[in-house]
PDB file of N, CA and C in Angstrom:
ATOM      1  N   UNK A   1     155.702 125.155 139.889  1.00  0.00           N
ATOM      2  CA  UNK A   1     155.016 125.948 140.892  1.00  0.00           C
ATOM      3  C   UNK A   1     153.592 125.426 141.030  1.00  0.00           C
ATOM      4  N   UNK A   2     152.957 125.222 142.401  1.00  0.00           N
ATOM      5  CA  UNK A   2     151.828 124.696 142.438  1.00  0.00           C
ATOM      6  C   UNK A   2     150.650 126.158 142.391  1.00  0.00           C
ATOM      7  N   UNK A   3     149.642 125.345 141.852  1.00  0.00           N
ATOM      8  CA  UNK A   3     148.613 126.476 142.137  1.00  0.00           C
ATOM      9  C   UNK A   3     148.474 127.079 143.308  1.00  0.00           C
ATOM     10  N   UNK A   4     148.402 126.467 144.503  1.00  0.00           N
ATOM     11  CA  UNK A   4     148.369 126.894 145.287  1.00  0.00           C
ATOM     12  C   UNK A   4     149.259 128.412 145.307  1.00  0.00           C
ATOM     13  N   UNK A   5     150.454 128.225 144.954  1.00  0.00           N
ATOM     14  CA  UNK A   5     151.941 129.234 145.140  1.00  0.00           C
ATOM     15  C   UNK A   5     151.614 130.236 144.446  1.00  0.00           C
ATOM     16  N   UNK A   6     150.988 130.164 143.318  1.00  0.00           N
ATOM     17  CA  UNK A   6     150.381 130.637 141.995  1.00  0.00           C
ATOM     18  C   UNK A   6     149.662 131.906 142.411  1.00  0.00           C
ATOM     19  N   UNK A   7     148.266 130.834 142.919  1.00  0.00           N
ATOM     20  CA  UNK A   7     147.572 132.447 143.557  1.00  0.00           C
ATOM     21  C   UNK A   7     147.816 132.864 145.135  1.00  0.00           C
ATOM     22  N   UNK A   8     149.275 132.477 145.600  1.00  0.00           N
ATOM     23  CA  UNK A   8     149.895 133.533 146.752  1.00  0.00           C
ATOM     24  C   UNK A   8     150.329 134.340 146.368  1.00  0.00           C
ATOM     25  N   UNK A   9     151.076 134.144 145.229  1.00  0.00           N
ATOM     26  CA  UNK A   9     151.942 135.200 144.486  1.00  0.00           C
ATOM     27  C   UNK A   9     150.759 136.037 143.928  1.00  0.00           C
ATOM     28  N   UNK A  10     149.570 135.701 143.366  1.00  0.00           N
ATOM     29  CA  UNK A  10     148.744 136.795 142.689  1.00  0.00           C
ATOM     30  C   UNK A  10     148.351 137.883 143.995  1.00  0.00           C
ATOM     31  N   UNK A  11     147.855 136.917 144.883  1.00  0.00           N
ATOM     32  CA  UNK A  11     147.499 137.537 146.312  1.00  0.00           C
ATOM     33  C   UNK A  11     148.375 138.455 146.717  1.00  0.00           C
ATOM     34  N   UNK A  12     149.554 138.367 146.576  1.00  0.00           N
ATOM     35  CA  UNK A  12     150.485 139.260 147.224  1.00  0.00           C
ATOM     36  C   UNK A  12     150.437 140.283 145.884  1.00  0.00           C
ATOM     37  N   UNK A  13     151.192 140.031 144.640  1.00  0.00           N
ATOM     38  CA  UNK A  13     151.230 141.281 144.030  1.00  0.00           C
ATOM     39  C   UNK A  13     150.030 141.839 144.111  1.00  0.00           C
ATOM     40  N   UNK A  14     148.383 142.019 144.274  1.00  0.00           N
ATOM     41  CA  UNK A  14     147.398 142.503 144.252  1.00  0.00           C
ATOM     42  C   UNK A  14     147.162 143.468 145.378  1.00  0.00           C
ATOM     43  N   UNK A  15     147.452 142.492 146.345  1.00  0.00           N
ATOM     44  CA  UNK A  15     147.752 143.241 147.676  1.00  0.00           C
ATOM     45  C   UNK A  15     148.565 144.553 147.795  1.00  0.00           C
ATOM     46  N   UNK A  16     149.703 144.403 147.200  1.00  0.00           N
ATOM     47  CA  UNK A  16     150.991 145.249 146.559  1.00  0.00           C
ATOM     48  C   UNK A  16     150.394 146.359 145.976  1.00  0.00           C
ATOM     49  N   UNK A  17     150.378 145.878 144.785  1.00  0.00           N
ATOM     50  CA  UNK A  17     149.291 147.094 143.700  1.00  0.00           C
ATOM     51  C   UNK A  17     147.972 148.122 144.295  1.00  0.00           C
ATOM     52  N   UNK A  18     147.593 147.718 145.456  1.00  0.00           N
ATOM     53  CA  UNK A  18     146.660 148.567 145.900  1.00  0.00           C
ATOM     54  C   UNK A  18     147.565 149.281 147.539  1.00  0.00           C
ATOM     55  N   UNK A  19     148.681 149.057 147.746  1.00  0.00           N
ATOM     56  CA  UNK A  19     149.459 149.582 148.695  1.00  0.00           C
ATOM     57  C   UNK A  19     149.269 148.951 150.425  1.00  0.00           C
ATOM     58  N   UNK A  20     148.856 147.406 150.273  1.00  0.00           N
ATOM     59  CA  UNK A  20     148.992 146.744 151.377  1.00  0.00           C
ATOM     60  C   UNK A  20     150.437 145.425 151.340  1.00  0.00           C
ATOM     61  N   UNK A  21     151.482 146.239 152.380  1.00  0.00           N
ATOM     62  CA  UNK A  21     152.932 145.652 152.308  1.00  0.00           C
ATOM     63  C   UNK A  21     153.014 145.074 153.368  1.00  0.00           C
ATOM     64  N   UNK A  22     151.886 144.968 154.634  1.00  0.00           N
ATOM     65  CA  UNK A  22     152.478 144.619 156.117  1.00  0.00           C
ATOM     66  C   UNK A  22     151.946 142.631 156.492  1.00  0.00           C
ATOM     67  N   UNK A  23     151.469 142.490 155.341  1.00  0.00           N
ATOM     68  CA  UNK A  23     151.464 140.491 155.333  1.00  0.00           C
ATOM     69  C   UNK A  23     152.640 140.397 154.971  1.00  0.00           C
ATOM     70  N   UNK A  24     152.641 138.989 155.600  1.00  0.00           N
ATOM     71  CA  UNK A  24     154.015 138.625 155.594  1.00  0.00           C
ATOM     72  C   UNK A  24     153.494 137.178 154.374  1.00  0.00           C
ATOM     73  N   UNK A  25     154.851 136.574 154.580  1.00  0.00           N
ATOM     74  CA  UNK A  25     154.589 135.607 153.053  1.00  0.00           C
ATOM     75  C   UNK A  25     153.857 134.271 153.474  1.00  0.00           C
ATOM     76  N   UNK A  26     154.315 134.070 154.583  1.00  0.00           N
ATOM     77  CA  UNK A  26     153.683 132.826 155.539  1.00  0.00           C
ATOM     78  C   UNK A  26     151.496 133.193 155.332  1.00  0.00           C
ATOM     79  N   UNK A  27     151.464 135.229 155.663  1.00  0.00           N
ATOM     80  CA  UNK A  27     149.931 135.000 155.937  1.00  0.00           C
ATOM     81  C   UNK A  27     149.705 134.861 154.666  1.00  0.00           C
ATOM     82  N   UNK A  28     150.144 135.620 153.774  1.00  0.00           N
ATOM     83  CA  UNK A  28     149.861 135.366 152.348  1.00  0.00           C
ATOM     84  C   UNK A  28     149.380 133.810 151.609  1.00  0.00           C
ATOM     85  N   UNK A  29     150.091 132.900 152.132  1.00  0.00           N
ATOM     86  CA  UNK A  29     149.599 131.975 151.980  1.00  0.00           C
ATOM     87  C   UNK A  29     148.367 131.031 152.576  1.00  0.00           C
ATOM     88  N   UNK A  30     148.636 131.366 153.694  1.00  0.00           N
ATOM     89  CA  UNK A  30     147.510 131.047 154.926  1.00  0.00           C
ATOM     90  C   UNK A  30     146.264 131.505 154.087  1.00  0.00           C
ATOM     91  N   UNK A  31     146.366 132.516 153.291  1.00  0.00           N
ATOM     92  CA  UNK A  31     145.053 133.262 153.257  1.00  0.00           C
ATOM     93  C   UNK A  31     144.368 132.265 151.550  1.00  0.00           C
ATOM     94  N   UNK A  32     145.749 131.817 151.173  1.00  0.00           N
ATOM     95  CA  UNK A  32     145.796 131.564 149.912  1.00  0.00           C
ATOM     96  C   UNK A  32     145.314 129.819 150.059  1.00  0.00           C
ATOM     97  N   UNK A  33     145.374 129.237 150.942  1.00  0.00           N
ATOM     98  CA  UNK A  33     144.625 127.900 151.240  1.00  0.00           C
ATOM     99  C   UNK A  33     143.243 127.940 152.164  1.00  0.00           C
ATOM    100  N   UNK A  34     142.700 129.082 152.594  1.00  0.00           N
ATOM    101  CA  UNK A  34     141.893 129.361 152.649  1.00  0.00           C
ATOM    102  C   UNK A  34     140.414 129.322 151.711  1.00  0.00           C
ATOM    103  N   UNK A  35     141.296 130.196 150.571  1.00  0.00           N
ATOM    104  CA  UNK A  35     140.593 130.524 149.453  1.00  0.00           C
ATOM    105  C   UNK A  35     140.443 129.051 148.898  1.00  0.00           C
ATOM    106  N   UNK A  36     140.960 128.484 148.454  1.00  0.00           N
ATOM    107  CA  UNK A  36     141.196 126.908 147.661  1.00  0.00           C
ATOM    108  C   UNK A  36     140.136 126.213 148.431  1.00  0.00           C
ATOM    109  N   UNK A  37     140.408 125.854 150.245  1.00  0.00           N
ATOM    110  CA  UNK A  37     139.767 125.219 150.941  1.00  0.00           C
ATOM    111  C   UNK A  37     138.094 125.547 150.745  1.00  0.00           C
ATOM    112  N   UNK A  38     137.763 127.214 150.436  1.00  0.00           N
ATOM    113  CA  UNK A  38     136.232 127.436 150.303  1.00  0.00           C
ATOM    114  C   UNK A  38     136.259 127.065 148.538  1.00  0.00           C
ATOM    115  N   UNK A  39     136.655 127.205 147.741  1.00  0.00           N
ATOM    116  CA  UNK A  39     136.667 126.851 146.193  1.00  0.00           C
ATOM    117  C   UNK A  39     136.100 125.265 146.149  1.00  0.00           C
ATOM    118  N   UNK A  40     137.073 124.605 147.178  1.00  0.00           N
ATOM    119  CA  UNK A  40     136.767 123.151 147.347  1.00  0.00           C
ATOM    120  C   UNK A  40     135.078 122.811 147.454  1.00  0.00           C
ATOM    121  N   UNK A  41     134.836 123.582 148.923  1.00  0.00           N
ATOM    122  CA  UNK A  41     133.744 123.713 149.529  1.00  0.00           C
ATOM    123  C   UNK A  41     132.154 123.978 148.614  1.00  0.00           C
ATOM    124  N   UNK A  42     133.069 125.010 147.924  1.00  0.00           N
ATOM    125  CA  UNK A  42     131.359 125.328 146.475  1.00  0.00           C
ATOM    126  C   UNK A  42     131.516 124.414 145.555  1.00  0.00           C
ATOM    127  N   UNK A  43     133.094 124.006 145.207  1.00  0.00           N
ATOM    128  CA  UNK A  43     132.376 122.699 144.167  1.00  0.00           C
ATOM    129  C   UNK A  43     131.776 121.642 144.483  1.00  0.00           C
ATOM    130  N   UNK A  44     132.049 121.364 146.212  1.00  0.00           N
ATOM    131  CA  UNK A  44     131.237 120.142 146.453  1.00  0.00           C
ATOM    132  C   UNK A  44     129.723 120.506 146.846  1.00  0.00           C
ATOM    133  N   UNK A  45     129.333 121.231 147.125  1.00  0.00           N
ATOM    134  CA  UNK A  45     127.682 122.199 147.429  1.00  0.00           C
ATOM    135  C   UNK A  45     127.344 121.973 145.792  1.00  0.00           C
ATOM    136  N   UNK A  46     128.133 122.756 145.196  1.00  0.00           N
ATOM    137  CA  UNK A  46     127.377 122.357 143.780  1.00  0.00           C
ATOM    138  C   UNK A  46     127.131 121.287 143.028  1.00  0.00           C
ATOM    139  N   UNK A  47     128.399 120.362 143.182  1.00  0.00           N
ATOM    140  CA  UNK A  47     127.839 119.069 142.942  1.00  0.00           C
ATOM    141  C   UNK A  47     127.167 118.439 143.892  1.00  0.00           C
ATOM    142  N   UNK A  48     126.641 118.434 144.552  1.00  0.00           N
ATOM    143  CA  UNK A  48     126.056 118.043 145.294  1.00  0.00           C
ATOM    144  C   UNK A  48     124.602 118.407 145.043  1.00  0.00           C
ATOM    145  N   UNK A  49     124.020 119.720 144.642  1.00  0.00           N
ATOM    146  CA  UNK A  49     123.059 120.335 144.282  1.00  0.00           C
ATOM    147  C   UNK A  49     122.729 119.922 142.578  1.00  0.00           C
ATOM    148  N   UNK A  50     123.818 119.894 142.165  1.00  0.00           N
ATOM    149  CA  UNK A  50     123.342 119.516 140.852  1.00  0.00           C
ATOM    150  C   UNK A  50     122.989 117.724 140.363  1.00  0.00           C
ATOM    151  N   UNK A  51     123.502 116.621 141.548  1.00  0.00           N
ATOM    152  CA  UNK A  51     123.142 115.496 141.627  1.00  0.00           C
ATOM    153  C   UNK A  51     121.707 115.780 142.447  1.00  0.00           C
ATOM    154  N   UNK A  52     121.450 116.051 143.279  1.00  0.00           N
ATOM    155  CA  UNK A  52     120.424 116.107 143.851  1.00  0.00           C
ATOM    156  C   UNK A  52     118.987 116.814 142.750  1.00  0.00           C
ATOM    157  N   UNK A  53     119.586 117.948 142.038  1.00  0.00           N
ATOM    158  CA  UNK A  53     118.476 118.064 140.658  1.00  0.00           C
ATOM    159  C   UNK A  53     118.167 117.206 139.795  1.00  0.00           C
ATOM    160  N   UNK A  54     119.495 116.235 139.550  1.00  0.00           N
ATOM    161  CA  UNK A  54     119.160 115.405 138.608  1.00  0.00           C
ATOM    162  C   UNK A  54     118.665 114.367 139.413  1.00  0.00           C
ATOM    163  N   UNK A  55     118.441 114.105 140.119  1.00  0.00           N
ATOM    164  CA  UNK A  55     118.033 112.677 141.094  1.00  0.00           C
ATOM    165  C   UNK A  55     116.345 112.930 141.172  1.00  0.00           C
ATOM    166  N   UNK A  56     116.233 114.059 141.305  1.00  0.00           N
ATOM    167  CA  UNK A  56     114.916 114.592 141.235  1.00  0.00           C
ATOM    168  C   UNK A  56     114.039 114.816 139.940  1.00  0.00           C
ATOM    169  N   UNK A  57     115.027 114.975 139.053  1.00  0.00           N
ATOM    170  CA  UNK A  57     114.475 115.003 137.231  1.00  0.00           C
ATOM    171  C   UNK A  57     113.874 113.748 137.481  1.00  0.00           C
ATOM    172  N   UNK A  58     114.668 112.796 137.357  1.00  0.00           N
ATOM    173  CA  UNK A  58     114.858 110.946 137.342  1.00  0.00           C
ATOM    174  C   UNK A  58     113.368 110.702 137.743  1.00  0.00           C
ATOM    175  N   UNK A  59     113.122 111.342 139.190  1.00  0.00           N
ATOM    176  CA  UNK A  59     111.891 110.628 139.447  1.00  0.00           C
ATOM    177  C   UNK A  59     110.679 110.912 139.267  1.00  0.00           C
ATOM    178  N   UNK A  60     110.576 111.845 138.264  1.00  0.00           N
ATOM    179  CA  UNK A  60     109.953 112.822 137.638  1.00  0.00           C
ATOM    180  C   UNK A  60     108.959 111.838 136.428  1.00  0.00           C
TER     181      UNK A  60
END
């Protein structure tokens, strides 16, 4: 099972557990590469921020 599938399935039982049944499995996922796609997004901001600190130590 890929991660991805991983946290659809968390997404959905969570969803479940608080009494939202009307996503379907298709949005469930949609919503679930979403999430990954912004996860992607802050690790590259952060590395990006944290090369840019150290680039700046350097010339220090």
């Amino acid at each position: 099972m890929s991660a991805k599938a991983i946290v659809a399935k968390i997404l959905r039982d969570e969803l479940t557990s608080i009494g939202i049944r009307s996503l379907t499995d298709d949005e469930v996922e949609k919503i679930a590469n979403v999430i990954f796609e912004r996860i992607t997004d802050l690790e590259l901001e952060l590395a990006a921020r944290d090369l840019a600190s150290s680039s700046g130590k350097a010339d220090s």
